[in-house]
Protein backbone atom coordinates (compact mmCIF):
# COMPACT_ATOMS: atom_id res chain seq x y z
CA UNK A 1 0.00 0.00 0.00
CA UNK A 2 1.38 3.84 -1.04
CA UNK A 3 0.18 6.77 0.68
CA UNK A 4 1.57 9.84 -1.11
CA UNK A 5 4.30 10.79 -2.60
CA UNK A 6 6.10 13.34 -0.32
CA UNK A 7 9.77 13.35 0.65
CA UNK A 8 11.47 13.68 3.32
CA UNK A 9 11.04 15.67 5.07
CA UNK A 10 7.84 16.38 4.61
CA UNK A 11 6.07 13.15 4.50
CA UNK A 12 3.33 12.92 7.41
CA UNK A 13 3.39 10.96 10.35
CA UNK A 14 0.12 9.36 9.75
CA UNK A 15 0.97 8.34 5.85
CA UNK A 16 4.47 6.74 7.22
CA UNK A 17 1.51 5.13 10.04
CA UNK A 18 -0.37 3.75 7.51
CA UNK A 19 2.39 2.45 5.21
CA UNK A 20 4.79 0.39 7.79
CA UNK A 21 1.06 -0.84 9.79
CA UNK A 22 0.14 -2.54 6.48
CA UNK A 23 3.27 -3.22 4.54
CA UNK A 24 5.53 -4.83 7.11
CA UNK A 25 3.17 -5.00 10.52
CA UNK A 26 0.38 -6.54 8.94
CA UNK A 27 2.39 -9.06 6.84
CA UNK A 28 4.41 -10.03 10.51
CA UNK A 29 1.20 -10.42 12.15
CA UNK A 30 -0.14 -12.67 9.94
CA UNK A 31 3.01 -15.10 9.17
CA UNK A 32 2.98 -14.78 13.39
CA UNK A 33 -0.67 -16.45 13.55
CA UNK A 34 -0.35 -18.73 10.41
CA UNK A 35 3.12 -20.19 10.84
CA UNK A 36 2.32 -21.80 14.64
CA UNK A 37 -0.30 -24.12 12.40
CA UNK A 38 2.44 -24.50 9.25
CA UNK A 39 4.86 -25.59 11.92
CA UNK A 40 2.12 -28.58 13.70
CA UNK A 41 1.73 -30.34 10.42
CA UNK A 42 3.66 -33.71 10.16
CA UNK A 43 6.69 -34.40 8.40
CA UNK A 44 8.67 -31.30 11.04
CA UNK A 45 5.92 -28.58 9.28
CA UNK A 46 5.07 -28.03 5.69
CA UNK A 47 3.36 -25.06 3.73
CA UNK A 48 3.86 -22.63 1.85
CA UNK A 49 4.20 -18.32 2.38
CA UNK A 50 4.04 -15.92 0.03
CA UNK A 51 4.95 -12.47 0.83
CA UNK A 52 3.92 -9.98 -1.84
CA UNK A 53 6.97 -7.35 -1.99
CA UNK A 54 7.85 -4.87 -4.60
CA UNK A 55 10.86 -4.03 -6.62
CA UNK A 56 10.80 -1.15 -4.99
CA UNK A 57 12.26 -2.25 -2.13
CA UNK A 58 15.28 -3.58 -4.40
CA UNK A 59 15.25 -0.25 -6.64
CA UNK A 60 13.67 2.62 -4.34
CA UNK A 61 12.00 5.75 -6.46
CA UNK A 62 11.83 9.44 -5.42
CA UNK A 63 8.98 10.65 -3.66
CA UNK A 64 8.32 6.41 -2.66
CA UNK A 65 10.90 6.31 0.16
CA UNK A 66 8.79 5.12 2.88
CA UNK A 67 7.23 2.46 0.58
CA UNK A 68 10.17 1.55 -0.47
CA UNK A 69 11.22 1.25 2.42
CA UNK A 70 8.77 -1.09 3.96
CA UNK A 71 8.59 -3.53 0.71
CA UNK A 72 12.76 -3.45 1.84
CA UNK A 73 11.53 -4.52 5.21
CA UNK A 74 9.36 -7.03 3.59
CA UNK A 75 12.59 -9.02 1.75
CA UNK A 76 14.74 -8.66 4.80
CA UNK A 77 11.85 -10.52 6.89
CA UNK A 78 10.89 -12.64 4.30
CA UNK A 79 14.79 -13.90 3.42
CA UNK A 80 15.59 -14.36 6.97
CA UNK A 81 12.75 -16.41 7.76
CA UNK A 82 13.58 -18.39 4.82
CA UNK A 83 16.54 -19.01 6.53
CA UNK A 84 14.82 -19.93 9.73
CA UNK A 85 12.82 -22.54 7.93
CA UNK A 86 15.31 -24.08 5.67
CA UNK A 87 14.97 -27.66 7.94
CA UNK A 88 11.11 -27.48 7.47
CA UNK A 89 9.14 -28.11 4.31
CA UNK A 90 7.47 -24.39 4.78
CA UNK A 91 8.41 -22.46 1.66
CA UNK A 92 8.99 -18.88 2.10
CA UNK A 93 8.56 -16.84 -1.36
CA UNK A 94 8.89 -13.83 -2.19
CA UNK A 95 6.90 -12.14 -5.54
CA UNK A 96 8.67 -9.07 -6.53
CA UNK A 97 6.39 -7.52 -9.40
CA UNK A 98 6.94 -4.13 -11.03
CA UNK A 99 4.27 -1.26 -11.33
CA UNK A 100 1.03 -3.27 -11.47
CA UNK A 101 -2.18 -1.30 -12.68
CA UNK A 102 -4.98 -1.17 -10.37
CA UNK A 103 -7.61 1.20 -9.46
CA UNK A 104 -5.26 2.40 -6.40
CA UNK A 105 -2.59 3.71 -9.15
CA UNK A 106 -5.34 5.04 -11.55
CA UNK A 107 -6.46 6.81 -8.18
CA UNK A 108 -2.95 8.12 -7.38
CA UNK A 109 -2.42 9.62 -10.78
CA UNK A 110 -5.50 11.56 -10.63
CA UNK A 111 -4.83 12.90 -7.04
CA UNK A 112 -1.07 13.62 -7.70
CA UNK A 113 -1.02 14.86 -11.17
CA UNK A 114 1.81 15.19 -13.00
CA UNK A 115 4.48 13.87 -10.54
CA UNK A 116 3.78 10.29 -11.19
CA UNK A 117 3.27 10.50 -14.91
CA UNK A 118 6.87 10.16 -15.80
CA UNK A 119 7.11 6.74 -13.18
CA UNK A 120 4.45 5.09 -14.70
CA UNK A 121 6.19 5.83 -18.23
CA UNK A 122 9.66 4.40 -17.04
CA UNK A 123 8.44 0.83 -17.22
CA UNK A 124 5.60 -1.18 -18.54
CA UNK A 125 2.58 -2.05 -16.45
CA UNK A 126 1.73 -5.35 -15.22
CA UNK A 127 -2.13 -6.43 -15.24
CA UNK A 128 -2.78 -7.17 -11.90
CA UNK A 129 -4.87 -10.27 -13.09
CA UNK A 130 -1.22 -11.89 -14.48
CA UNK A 131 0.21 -11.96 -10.68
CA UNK A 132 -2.49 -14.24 -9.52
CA UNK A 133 -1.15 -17.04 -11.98
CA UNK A 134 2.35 -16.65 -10.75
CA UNK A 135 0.83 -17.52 -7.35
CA UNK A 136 -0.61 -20.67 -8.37
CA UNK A 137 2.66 -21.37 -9.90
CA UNK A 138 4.67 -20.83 -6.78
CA UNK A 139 2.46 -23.48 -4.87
CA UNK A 140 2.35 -25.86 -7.55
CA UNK A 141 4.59 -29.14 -6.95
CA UNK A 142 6.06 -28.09 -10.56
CA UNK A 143 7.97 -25.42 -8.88
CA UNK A 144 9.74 -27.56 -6.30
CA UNK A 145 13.01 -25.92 -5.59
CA UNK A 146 15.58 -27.74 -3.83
CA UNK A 147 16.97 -26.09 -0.94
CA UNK A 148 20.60 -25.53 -1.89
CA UNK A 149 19.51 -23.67 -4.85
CA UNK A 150 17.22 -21.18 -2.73
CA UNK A 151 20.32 -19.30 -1.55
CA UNK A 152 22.44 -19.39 -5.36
């Protein structure tokens, strides 16, 4: 989730708030309740976790630099916790997709103006309807990934 794009530092309290409660608290709190239950399954735990990051937090943009920011927060938790998990069968994964055009962007470019206009022409768009395949992809036991080759 963005909330603005205002730079430091003049970004509000309640927009950095609203960003790090849903980007990175929200995703903690729910691997918190959901891996307890990954963890009780036989075989030492098995399942699956996807965390939905952002290249932004690889690549951070100008006026994004408390969403970048958290979707950097996001890889750091999700990598270590792969790490944490390598001796169960619970997959941590990561999706890392680009700009992805929704109705929040469509909003954003509308309330900002002109300021995002030359973001959204620095790279193609994804259509939010092609992440949901890479999903089913990413749990499918076609995309078993041994666990040496996790860390290459």
């Amino acid at each position: 989730m963005v909330k603005g794009v205002a730079q430091a530092p003049d970004i509000a309290a309640e927009d950095i708030k609203v960003m790090f409660d849903t980007n990175v608290t929200g995703l903690i709190n729910m691997t918190q309740a959901v891996l307890p239950i990954f963890k009780k399954r036989s075989d030492g735990g098995r399942g699956d976790i996807i965390n939905i990051g952002s290249i932004a937090g690889r690549e951070p943009y100008s006026g994004g630099s408390i969403y970048c920011a958290t979707k950097a927060a996001v890889r750091s938790f999700t990598d270590a916790m792969r790490k944490e998990l390598i001796a169960t069968r619970i997959r941590v994964i990561e999706i890392d997709p680009g700009q992805v055009e929704t109705v929040w962007l469509l909003h954003t470019v509308v309330v900002f103006g002109m300021k995002l206009i030359p973001l959204i022409r620095s790279s193609p768009l994804c259509d939010s309807m092609g992440i949901s395949p890479r999903l089913m992809l990413c749990t499918s036991k076609s995309c078993e990934i041994s666990r040496e080759t996790q860390y290459n």
